[in-house]
Protein backbone atom coordinates (compact mmCIF):
# COMPACT_ATOMS: atom_id res chain seq x y z
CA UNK A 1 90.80 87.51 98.55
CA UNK A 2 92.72 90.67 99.47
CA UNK A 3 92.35 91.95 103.25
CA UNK A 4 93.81 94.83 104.74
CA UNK A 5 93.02 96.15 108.10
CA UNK A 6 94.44 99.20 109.24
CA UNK A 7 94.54 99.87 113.39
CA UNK A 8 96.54 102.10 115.22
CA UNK A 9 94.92 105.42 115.31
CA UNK A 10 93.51 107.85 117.66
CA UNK A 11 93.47 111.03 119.73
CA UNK A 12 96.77 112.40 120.27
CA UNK A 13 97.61 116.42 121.12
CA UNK A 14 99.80 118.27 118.08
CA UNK A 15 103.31 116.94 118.57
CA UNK A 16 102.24 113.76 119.74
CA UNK A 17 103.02 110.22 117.86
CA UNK A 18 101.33 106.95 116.74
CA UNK A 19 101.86 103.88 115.19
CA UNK A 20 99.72 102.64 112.56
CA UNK A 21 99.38 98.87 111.46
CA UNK A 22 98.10 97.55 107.98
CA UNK A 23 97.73 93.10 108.67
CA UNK A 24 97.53 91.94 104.97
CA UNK A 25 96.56 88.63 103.99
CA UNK A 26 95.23 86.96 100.43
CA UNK A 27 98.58 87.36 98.10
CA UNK A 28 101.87 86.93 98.68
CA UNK A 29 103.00 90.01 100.78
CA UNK A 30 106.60 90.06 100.40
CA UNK A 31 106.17 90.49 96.30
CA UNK A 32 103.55 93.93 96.41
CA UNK A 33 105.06 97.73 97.11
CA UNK A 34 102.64 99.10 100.17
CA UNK A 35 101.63 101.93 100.60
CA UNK A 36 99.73 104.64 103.21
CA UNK A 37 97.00 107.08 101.70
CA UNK A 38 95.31 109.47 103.37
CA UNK A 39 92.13 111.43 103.35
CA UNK A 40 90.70 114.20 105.19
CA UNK A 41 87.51 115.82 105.27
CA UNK A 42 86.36 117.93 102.40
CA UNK A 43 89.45 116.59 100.53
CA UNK A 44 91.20 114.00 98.06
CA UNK A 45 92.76 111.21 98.96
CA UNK A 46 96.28 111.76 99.46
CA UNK A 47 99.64 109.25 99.19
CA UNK A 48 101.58 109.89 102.56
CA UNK A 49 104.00 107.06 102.20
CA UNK A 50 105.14 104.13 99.98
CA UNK A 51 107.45 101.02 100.36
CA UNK A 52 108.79 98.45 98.15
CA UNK A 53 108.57 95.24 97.95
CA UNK A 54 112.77 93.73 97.86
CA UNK A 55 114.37 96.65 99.04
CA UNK A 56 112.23 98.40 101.36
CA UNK A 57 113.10 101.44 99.89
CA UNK A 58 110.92 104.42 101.39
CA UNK A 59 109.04 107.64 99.78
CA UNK A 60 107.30 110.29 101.13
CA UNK A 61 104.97 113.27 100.54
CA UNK A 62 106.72 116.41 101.19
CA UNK A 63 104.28 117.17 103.65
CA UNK A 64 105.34 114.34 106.48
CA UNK A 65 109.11 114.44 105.12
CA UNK A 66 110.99 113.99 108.64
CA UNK A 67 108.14 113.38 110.61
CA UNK A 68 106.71 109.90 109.77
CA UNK A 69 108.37 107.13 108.96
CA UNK A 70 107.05 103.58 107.02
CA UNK A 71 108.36 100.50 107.40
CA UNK A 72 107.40 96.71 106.96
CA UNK A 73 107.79 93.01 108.34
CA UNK A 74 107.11 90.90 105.56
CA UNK A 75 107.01 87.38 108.28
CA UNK A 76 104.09 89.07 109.90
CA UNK A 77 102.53 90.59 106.72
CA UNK A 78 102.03 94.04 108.17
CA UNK A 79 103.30 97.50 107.33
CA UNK A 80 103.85 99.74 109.49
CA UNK A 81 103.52 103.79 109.70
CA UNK A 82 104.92 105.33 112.38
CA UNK A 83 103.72 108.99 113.20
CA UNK A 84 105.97 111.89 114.80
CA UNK A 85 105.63 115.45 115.44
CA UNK A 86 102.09 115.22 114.57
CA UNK A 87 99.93 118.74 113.70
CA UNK A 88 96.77 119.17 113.38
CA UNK A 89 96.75 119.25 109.30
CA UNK A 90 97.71 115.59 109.94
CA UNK A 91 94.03 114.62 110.95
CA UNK A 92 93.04 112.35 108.35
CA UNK A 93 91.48 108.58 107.83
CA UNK A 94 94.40 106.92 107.16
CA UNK A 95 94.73 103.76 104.54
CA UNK A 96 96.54 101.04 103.72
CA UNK A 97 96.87 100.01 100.04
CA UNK A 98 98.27 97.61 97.15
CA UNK A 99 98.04 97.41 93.77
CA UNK A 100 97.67 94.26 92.44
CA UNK A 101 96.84 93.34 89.02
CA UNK A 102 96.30 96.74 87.98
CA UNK A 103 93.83 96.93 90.86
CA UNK A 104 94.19 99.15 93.75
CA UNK A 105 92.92 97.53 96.93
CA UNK A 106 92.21 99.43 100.06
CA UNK A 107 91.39 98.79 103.80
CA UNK A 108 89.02 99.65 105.79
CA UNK A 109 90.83 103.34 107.07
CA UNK A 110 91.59 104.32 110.76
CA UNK A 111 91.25 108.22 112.19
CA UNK A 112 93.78 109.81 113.09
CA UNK A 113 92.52 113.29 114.96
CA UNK A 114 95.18 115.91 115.59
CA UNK A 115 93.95 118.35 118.10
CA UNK A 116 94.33 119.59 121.99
């Protein structure tokens, strides 16, 4: 079955950075776009970033254009979402996701709290 499990997040002061991890495992990694959603309180689930699957080519949300950067290493399974210039409109949960079969699958989140 399809696990992801996100780790990587935190308290960090506005400007600060993190890295963000996504271990996948049940399907064949190296064949699925990944992506990074996320959701803070009050509000709708957001897509922050999104790679794909031969080319690694990147897209972001205007929002963290600059600032964050995704990235993945399909021999370890894991995609990565690395975190710059953080602010505090950045505080979020913070998910991992594939769509497979016309199914969208989803970890488990990590917070990510922006604040001094």
């Amino acid at each position: 079955q399809v696990q992801l499990v996100e780790s990587g997040g935190g308290l960090v002061q506005p400007g600060g950075s993190l890295r963000l991890s996504c271990a996948a495992s049940g399907f064949t990694f190296s064949n699925y776009p990944m992506s990074w959603y996320r959701q803070a309180p009050g509000k709708e689930r957001e897509l922050v970033a999104s790679i794909t699957s031969i080319t690694s080519s990147t897209s972001y949300a205007d929002s963290v254009k600059g600032r964050f950067t995704i990235s993945r290493e399909n021999a370890k399974n894991t995609v990565r979402l690395q975190m710059n210039s953080l602010k505090p409109e950045d505080t979020a949960v913070y998910y991992c996701s594939v769509k497979r079969l016309s199914y969208n699958y989803w970890g488990q989140g990590t917070q990510v709290t922006v604040s001094s």
